[in-house]
Protein backbone atom coordinates (compact mmCIF):
# COMPACT_ATOMS: atom_id res chain seq x y z
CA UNK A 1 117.42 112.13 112.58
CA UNK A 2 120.13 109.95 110.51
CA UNK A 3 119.62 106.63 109.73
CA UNK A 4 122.90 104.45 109.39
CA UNK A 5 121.78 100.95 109.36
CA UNK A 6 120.13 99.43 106.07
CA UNK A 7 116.97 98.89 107.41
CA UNK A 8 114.58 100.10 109.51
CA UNK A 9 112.90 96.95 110.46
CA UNK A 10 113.59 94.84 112.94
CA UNK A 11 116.61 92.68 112.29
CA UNK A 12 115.93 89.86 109.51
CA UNK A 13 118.09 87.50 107.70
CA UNK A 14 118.55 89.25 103.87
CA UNK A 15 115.58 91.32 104.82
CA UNK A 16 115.45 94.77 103.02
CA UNK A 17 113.16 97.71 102.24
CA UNK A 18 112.93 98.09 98.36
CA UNK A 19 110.09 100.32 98.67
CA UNK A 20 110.90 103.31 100.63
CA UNK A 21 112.64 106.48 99.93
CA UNK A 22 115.24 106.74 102.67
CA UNK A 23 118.49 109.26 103.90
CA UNK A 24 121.93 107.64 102.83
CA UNK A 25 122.82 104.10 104.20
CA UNK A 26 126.15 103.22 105.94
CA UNK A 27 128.34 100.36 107.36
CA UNK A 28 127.21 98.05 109.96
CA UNK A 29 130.24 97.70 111.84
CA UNK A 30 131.60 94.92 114.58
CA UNK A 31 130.76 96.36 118.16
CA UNK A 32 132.28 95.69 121.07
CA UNK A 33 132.82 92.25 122.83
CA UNK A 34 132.48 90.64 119.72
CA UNK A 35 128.82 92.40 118.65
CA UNK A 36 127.68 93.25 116.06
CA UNK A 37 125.42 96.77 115.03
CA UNK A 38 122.31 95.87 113.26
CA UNK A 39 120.61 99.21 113.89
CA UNK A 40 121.65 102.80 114.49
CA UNK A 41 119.34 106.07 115.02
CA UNK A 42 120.57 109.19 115.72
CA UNK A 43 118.10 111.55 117.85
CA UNK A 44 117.25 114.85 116.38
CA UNK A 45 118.52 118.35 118.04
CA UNK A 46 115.19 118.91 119.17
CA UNK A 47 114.06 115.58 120.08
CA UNK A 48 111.73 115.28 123.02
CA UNK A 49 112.75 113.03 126.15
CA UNK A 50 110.65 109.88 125.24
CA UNK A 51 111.54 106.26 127.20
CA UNK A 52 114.06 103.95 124.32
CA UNK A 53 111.73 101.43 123.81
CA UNK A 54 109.04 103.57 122.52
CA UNK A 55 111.65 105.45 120.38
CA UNK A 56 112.47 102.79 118.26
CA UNK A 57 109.21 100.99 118.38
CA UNK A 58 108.44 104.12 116.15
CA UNK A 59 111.01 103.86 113.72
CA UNK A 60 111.50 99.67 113.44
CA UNK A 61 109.23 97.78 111.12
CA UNK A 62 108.38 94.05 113.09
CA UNK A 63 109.42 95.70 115.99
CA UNK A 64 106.76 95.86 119.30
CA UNK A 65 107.91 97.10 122.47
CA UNK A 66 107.86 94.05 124.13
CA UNK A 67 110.52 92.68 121.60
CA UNK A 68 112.49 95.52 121.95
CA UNK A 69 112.16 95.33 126.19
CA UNK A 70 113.65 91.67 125.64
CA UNK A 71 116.67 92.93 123.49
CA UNK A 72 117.43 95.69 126.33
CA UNK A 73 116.91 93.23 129.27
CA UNK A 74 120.03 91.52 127.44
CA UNK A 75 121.72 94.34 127.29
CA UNK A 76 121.12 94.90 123.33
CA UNK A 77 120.09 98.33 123.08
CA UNK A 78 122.64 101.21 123.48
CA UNK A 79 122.72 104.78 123.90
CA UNK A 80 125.97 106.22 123.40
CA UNK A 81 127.46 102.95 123.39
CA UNK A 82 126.67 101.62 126.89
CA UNK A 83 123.37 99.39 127.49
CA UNK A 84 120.35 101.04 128.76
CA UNK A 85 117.31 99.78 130.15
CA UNK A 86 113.81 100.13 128.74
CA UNK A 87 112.40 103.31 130.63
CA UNK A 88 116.15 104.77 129.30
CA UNK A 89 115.13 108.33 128.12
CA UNK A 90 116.21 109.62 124.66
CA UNK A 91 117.95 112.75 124.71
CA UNK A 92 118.93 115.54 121.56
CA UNK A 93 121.59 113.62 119.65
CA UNK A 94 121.59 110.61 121.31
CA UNK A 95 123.05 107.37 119.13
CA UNK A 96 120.98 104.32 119.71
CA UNK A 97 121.98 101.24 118.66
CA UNK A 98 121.02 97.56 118.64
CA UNK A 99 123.55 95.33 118.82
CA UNK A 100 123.14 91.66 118.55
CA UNK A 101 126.07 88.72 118.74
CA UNK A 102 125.29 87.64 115.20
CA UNK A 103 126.27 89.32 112.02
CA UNK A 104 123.11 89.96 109.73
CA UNK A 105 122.73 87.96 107.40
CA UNK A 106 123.11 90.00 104.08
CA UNK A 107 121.35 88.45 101.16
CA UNK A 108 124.13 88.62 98.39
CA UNK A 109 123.48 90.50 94.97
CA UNK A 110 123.74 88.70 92.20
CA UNK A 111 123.79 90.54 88.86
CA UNK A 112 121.28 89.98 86.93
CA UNK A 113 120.89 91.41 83.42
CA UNK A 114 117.80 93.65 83.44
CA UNK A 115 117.86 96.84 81.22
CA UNK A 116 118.37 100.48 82.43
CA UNK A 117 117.27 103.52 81.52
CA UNK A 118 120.85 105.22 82.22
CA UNK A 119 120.06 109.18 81.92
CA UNK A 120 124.13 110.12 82.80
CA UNK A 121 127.16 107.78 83.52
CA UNK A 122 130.49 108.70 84.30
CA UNK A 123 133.88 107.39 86.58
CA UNK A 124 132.21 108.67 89.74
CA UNK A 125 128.40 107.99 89.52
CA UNK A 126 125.09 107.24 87.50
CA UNK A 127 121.61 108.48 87.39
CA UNK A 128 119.03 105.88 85.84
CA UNK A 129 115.54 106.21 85.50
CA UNK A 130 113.67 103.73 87.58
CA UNK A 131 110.57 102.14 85.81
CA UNK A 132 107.49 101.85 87.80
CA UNK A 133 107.11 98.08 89.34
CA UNK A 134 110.73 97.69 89.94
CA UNK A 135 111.56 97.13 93.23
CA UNK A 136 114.85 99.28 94.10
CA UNK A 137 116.80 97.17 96.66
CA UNK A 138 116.53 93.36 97.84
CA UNK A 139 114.63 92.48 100.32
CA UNK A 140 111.72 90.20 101.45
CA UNK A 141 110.25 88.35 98.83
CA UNK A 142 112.66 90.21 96.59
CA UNK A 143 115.86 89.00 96.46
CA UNK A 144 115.97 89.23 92.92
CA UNK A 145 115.00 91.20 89.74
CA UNK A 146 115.85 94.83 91.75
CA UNK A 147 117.62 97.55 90.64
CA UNK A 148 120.34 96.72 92.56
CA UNK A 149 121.01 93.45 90.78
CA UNK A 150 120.53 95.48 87.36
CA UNK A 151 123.04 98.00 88.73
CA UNK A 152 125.59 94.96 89.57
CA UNK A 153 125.04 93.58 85.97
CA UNK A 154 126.33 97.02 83.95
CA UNK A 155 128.94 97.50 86.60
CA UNK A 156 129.99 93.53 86.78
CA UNK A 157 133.60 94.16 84.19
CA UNK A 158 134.08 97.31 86.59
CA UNK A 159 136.83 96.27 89.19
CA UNK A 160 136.19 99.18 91.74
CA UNK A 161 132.70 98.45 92.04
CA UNK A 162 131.07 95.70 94.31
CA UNK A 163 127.68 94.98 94.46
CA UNK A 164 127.84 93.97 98.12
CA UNK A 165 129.87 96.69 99.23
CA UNK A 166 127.18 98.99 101.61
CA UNK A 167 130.49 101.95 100.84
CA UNK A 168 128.85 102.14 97.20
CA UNK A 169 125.31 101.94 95.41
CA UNK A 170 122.00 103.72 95.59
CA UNK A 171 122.56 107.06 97.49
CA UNK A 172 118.80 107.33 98.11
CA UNK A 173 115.39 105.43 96.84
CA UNK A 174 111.67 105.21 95.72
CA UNK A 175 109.19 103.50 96.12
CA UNK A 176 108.77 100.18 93.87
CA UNK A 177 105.31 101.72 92.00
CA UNK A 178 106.98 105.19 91.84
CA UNK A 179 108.99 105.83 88.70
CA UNK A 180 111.93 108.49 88.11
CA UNK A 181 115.15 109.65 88.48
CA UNK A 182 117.70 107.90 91.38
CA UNK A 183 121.82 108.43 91.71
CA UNK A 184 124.21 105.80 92.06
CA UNK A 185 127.64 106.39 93.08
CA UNK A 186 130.26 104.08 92.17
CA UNK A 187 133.05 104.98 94.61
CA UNK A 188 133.29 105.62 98.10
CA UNK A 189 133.84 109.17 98.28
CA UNK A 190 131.12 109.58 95.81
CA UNK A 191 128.72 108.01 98.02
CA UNK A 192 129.67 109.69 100.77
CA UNK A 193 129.55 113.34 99.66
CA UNK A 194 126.26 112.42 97.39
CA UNK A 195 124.41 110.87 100.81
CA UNK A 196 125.60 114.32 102.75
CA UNK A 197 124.11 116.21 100.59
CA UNK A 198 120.90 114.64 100.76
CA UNK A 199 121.28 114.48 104.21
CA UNK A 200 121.89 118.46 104.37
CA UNK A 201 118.66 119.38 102.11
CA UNK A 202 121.00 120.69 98.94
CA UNK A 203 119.75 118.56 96.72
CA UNK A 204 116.81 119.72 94.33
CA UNK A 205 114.01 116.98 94.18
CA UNK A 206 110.63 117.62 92.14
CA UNK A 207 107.81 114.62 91.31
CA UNK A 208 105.19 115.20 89.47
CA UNK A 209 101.73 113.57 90.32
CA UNK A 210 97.77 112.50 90.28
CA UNK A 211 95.66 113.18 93.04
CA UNK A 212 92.24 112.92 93.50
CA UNK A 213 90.28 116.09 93.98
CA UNK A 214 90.31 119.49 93.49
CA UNK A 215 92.58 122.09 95.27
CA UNK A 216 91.42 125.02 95.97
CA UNK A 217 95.41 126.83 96.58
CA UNK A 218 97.11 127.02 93.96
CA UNK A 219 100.25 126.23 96.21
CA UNK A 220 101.41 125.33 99.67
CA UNK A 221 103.15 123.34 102.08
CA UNK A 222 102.50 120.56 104.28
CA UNK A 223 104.36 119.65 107.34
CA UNK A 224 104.27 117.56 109.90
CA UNK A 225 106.29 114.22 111.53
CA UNK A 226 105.91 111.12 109.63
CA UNK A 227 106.09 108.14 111.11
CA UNK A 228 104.80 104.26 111.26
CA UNK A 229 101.39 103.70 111.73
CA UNK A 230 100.49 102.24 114.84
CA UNK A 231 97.67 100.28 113.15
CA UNK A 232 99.37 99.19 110.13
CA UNK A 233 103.04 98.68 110.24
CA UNK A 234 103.05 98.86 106.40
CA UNK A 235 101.51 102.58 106.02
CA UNK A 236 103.09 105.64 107.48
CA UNK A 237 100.74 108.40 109.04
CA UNK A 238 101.15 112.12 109.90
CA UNK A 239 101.42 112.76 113.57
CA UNK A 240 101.19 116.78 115.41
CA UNK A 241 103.15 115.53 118.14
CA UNK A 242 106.92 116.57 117.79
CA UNK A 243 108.18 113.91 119.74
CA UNK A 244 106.60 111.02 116.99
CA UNK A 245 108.39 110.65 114.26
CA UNK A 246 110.71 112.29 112.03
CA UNK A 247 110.24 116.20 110.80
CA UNK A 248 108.82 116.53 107.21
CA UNK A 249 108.15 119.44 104.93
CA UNK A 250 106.78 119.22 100.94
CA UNK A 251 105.85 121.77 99.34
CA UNK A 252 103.43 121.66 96.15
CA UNK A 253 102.18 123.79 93.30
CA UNK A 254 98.80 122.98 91.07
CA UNK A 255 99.47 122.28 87.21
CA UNK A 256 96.48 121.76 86.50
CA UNK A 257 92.90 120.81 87.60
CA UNK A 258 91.39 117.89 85.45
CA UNK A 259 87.88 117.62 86.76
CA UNK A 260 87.95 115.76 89.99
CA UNK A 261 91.62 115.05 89.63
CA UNK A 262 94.38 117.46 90.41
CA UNK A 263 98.06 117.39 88.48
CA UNK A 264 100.37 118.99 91.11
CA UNK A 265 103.96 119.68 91.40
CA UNK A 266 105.94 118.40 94.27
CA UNK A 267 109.11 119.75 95.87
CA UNK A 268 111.02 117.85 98.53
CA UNK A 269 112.80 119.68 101.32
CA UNK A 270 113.04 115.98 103.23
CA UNK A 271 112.98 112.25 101.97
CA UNK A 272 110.54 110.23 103.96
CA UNK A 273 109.11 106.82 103.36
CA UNK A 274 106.14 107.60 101.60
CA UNK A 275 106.46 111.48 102.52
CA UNK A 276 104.39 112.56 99.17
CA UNK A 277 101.94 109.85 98.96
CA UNK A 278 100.95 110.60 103.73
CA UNK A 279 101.50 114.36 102.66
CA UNK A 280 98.79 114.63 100.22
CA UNK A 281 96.42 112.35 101.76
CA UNK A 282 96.86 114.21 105.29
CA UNK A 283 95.21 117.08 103.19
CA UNK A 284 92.64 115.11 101.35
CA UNK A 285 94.27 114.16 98.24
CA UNK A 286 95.34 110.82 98.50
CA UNK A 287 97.38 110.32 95.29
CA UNK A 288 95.33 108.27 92.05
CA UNK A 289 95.46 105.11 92.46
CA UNK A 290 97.67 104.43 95.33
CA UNK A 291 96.48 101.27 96.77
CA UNK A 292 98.44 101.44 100.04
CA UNK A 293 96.51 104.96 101.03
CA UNK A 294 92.98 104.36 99.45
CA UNK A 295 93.47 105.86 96.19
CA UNK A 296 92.39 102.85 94.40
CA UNK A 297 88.99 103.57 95.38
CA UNK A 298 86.68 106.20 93.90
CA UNK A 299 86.97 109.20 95.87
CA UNK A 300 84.98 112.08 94.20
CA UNK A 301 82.99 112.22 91.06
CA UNK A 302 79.25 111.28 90.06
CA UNK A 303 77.50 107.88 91.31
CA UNK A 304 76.78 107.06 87.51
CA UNK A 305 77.88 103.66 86.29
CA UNK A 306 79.37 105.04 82.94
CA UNK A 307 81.48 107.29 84.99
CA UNK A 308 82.62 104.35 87.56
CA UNK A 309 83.73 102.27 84.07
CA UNK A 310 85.56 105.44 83.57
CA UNK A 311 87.67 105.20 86.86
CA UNK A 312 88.24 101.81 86.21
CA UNK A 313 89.20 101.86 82.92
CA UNK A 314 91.85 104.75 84.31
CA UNK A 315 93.48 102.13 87.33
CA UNK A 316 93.99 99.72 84.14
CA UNK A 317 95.63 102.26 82.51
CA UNK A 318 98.15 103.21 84.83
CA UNK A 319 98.11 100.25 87.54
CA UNK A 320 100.47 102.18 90.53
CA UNK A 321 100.19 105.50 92.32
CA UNK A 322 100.04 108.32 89.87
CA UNK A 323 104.15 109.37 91.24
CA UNK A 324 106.83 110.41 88.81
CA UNK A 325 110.61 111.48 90.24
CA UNK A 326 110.74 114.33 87.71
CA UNK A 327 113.96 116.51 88.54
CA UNK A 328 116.99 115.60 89.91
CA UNK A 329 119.86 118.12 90.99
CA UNK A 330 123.37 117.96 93.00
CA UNK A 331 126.68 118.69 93.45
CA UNK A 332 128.95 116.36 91.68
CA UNK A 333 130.95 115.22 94.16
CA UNK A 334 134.33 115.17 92.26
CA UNK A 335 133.74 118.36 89.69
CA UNK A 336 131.91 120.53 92.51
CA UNK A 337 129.87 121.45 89.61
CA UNK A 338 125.96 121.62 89.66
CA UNK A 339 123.94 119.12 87.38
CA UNK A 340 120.84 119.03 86.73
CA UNK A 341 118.39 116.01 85.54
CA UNK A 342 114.86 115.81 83.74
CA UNK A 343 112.94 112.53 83.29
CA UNK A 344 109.26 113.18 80.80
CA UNK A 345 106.27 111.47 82.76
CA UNK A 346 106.20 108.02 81.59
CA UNK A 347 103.54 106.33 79.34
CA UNK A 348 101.18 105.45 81.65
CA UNK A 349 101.09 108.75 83.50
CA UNK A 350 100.33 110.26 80.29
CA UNK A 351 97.99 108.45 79.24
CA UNK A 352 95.91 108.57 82.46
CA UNK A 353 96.13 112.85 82.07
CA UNK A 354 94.73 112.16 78.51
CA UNK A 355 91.77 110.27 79.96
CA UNK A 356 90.90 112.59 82.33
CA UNK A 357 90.90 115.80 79.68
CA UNK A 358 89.02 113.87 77.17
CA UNK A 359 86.69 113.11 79.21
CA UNK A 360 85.92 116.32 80.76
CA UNK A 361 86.02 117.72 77.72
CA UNK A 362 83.57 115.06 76.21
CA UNK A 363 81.48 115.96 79.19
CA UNK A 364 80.97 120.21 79.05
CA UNK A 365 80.53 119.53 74.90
């Protein structure tokens, strides 16, 4: 399925995600009659027949299906361009849209000077190293001090690049707690070749992270849809049903085992919001620390107090999911040639691996 709005949540003045890792954004152009597109989803090949407004309730943050019965009964919601009603049922390759008569409101980016970590610059793109705590894009409560506004600071003297331009920018995200590599393309045709590649799976993705317990494989892969969760709008959830959410495969390889902590590789084949941190905890190994999921709570160990101070003294050291964008590979999409990125797990993730050999090492002495 292909995203090409900027959001997935329901339509909001200068509202966007900064914490998700999503496929490549694109235009929101003037529809007919004077409308405008706010969203766009593009049904999978396989997708199931499932009525619209269930469809998109799925896949639109602040979006019920009562809301989204209201936009169709005015003639809001389109498939293939012409309005449908509610019960309309979603077919392979459908393009649903939501038009509105309003443009969105799109919060302007200011630059702002914040520093980056730039790993590779050229005419064509960058790849920066995101800091963990820095929000990636604007959006609600964030309309300033993202990556984006750092990204429109370095670039400001560049007169080919504007910040407010949706043809240029991030080509993909992460989450504002997760740290590591991201690409930024500077032109147009960059963007465009750097999102289809993302979009086709030929990019080469690997994180690195914390998670708590032991496995017993030594690899494997998880699938299965990922989606909202229908109980909280701000979590995503595995579902078995093919015809909820969007298809998702990782794949992961043990490091090492650190007591009741595991360091594992990850590989990406797609990029879904939150795909790692649902993933791991759909096989019972919610990432360390990950407050959204439950990893902020002591999850397996001893009931001794010294060994509780422990834990704690481990979320102070590294205060965010345990989640480091470690590898970073693509095309370049001027050169054709392959290149290839590295960024060392940061301080804090360090640190916390430290704490855990010491102590079980302190422990078996």
């Amino acid at each position: 399925m292909a995203l090409s709005s900027q959001t997935d949540r329901w339509p909001a003045d200068g509202e966007y995600p900064g914490d998700m890792d999503m496929e490549p954004d694109d235009t929101e152009p003037e529809g007919e009659a004077g409308r405008y597109e706010h969203f766009r989803v593009v049904a999978d090949k396989g997708q199931a027949a499932m009525r619209v407004d269930k469809y998109l309730s799925d896949r639109m943050v602040n979006a019920s299906r009562s809301r989204i019965q209201k936009a169709a009964e005015a003639g809001c919601i389109l498939a293939n361009g012409q309005p449908v009603r509610s019960s309309y049922q979603v077919k392979p390759s459908d393009v649903i849209t939501l038009v509105m008569d309003r443009p969105r409101y799109d919060h302007e980016v200011i630059p702002e000077d914040i520093p980056l970590d730039m790993v590779y610059e050229d005419d064509t793109l960058m790849v920066i190293d995101k800091p963990a705590g820095l929000v990636v894009h604007p959006g609600h409560g964030n309309y300033t001090g993202t990556l984006v506004n750092a990204i429109a600071w370095h670039l400001k003297d560049d007169p080919g690049y504007d910040a407010n331009d949706p043809h240029v920018g991030l080509v993909h995200r992460i989450d504002k707690d997760t740290s590591g590599l991201l690409v930024v393309a500077k032109t147009p045709g960059a963007k465009t070749a750097l999102g289809l590649q993302f979009y086709n799976k030929t990019t080469r993705r690997r994180y690195q992270a914390l998670v708590w317990g032991i496995m017993e494989n030594d690899e494997g892969t998880v699938t299965g849809n990922i989606a909202r969760h229908p109980k909280d709008r701000m979590q995503m959830a595995v579902f078995s049903d093919p015809a909820i959410g969007k298809p998702a495969v990782t794949h992961y390889r043990v490091i090492e085992r650190i007591g009741y902590v595991t360091r594992v590789e990850c590989v990406l084949e797609t990029g879904r919001t939150h795909q790692i941190r649902v993933h791991m905890k759909s096989i019972g190994h919610v990432l360390f620390n990950d407050e959204r999921y439950g990893g902020h709570e002591i999850l397996k160990g001893t009931p001794f107090n010294k060994y509780r101070q422990f834990v704690l003294n481990c979320f102070d050291s590294c205060p965010r999911q345990a989640l480091h964008a470690m590898t970073l590979g693509f095309r370049h999409p001027v050169t054709g040639g392959e290149m290839d990125f590295t960024s060392p797990l940061p301080a804090d993730m360090r640190l916390l691996i430290d704490k855990w050999k010491s102590y079980i090492n302190n422990r078996s002495q």
